[in-house]
C-alpha atoms as a PDB file:
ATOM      1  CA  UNK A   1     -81.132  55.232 -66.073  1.00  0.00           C
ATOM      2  CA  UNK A   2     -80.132  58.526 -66.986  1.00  0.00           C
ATOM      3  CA  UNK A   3     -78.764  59.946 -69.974  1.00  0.00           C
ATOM      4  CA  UNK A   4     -76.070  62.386 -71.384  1.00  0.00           C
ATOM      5  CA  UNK A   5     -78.988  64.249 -72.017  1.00  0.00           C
ATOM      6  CA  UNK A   6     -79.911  64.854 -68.540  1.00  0.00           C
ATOM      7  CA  UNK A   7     -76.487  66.787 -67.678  1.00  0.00           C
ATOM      8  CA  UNK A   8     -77.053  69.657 -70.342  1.00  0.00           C
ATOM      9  CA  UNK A   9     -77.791  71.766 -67.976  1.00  0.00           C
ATOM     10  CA  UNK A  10     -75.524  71.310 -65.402  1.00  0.00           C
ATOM     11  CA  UNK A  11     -73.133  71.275 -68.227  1.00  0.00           C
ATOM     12  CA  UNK A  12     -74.803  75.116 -69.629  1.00  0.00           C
ATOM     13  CA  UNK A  13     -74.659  76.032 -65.751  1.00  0.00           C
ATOM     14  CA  UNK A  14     -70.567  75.010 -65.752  1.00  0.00           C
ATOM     15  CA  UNK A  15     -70.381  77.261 -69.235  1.00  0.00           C
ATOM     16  CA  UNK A  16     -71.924  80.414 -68.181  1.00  0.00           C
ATOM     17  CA  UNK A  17     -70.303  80.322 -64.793  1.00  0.00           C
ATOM     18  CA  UNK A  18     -66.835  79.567 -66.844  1.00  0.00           C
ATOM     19  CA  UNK A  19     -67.342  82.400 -69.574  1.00  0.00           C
ATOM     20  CA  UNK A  20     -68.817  85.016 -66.793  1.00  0.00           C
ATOM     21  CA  UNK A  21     -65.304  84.832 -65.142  1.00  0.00           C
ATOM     22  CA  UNK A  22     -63.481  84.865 -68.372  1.00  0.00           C
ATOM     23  CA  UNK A  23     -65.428  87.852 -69.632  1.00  0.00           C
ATOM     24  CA  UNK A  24     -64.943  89.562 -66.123  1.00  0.00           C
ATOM     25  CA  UNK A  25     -61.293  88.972 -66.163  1.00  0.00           C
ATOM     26  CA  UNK A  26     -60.717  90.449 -69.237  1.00  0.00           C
ATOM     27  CA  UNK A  27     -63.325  93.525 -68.930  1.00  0.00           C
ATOM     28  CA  UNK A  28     -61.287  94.631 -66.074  1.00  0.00           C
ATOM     29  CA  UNK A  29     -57.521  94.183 -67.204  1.00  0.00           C
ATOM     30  CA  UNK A  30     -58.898  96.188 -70.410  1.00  0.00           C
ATOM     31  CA  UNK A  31     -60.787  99.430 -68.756  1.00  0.00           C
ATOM     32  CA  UNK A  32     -59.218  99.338 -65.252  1.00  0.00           C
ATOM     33  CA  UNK A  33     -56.331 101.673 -64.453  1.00  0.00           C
ATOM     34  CA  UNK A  34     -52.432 101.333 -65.606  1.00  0.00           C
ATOM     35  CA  UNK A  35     -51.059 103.894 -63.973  1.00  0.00           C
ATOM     36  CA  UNK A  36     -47.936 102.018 -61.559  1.00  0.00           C
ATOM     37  CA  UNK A  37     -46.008 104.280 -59.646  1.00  0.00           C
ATOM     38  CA  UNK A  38     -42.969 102.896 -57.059  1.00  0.00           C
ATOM     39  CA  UNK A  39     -45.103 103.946 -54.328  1.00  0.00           C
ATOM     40  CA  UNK A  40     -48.236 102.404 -55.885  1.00  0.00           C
ATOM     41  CA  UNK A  41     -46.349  99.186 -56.147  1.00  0.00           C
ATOM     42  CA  UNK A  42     -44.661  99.639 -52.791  1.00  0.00           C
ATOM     43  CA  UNK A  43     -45.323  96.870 -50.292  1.00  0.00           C
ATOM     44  CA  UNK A  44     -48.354  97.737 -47.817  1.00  0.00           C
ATOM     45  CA  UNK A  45     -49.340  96.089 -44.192  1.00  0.00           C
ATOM     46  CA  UNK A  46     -52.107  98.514 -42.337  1.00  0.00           C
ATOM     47  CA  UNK A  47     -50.547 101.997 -42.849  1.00  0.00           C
ATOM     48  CA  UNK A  48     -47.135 100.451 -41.657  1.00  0.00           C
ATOM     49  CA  UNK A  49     -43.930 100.740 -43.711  1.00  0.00           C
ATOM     50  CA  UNK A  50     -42.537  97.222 -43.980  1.00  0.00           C
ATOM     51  CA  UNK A  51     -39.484  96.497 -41.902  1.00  0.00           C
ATOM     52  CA  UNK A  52     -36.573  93.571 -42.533  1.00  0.00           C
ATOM     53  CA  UNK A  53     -37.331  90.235 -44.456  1.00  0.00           C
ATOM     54  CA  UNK A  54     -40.709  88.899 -44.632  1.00  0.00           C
ATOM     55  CA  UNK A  55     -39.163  85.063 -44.815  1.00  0.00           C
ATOM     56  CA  UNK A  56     -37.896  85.210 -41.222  1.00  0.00           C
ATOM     57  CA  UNK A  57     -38.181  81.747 -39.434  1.00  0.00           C
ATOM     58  CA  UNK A  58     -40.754  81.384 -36.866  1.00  0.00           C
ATOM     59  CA  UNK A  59     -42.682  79.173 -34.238  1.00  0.00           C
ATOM     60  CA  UNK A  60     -44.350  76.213 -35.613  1.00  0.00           C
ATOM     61  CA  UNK A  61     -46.411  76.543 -32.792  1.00  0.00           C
ATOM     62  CA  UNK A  62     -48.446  79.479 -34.672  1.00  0.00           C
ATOM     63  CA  UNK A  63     -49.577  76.324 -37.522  1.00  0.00           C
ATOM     64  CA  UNK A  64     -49.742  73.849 -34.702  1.00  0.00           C
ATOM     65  CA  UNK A  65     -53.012  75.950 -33.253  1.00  0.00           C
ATOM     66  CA  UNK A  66     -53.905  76.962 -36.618  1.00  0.00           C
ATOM     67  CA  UNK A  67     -54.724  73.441 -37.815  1.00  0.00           C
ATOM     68  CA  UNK A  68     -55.839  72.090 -34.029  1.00  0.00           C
ATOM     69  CA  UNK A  69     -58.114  74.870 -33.787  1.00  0.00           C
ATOM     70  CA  UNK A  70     -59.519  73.662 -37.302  1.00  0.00           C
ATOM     71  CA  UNK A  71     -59.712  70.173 -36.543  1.00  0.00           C
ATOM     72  CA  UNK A  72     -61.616  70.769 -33.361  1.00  0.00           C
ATOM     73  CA  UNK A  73     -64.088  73.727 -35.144  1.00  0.00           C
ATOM     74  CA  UNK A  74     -65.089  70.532 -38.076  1.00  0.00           C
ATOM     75  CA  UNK A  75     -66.390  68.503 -35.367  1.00  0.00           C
ATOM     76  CA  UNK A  76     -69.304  70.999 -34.872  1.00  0.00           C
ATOM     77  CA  UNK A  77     -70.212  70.845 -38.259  1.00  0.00           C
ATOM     78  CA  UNK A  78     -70.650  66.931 -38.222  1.00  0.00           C
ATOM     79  CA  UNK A  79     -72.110  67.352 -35.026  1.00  0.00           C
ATOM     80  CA  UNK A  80     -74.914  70.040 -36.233  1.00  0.00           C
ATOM     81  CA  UNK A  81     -76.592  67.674 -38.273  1.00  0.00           C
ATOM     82  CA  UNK A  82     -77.085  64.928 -35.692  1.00  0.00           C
ATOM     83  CA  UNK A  83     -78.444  67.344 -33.316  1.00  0.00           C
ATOM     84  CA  UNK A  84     -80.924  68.262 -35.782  1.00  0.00           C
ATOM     85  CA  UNK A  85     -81.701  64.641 -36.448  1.00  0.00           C
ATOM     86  CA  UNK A  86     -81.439  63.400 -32.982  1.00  0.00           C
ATOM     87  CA  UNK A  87     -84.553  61.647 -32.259  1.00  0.00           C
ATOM     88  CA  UNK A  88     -84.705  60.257 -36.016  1.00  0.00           C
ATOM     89  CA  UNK A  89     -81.512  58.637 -35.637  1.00  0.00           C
ATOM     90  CA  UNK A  90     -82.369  56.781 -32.036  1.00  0.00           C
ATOM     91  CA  UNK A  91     -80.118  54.970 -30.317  1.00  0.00           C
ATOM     92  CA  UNK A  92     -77.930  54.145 -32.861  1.00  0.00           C
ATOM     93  CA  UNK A  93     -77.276  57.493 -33.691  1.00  0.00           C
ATOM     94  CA  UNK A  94     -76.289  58.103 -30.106  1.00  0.00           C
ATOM     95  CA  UNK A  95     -73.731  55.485 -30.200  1.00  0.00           C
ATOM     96  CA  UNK A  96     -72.073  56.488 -33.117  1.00  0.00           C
ATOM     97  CA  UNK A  97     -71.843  59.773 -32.172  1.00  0.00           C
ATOM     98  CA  UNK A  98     -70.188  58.964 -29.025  1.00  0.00           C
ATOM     99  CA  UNK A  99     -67.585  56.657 -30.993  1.00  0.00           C
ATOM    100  CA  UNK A 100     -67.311  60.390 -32.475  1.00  0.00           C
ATOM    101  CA  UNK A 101     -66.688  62.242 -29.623  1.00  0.00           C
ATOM    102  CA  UNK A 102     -64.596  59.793 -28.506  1.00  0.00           C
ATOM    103  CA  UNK A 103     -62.518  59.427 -30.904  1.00  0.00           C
ATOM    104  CA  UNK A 104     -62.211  63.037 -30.984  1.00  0.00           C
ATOM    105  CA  UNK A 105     -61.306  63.601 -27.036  1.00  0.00           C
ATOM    106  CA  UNK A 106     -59.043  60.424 -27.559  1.00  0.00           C
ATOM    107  CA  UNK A 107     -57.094  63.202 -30.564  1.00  0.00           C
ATOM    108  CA  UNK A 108     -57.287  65.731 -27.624  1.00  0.00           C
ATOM    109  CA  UNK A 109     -55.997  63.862 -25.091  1.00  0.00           C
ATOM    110  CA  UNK A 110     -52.657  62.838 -27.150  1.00  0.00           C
ATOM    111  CA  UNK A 111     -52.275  66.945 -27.901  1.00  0.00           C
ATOM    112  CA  UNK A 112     -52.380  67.584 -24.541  1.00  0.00           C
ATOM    113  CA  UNK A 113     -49.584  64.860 -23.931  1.00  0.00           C
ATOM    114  CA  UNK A 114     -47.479  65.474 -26.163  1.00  0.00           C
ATOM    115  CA  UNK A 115     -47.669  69.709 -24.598  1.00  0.00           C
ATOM    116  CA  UNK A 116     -48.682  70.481 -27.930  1.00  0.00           C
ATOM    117  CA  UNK A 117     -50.261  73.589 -26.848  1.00  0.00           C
ATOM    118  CA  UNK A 118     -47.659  74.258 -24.063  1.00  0.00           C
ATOM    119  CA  UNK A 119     -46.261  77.977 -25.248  1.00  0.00           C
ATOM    120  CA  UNK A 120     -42.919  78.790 -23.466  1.00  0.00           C
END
């Protein structure tokens, strides 16, 4: 059984980490710079002048990919630690990582159907 006792230092740990970003927070906004300027406060994109609205409407295809392509880069971090254990985890292992897979080419397979990544 453990004890309150056993969490002081994770609870120390949570209190430095806390009052180090406290401390930094306020160290800067006292000694860094106040000088604002209009040009200093002037909206910036790579040595570009900003054109028109920034909260123009546009493809929800952009997102679409976005979150596909990070629901297809996840499955190789489940699928790193299997490889590592692959002869520990025997044939069972093997089978569960093909209900994986499967599952995850089954995903796939609907995205494709449905022209998901079909840019006109």
């Amino acid at each position: 059984m453990s004890t309150p006792i056993d969490y002081i230092a994770i609870f120390i740990q949570f209190l430095v980490a806390v009052g180090f970003i406290v401390t930094t927070m306020i160290v800067t906004h006292i000694v860094g710079p106040k000088r604002k300027s209009a040009k200093k406060l002037d909206n910036f994109e790579c040595g570009i002048d900003s054109q028109g609205n920034a909260r123009l409407p546009f493809s929800i295809k952009y997102f679409l990919t976005a979150i596909l392509f990070v629901m297809f880069d996840v499955e190789v971090i489940f699928m790193y630690p299997w490889a590592v254990n692959f002869k520990q985890l025997g044939t069972f292992g093997f089978v569960e990582m093909l209900l994986f897979a499967s599952t995850l080419l089954l995903g796939f397979a609907y995205i494709i159907k449905k022209g998901a990544l079909k840019w006109e």
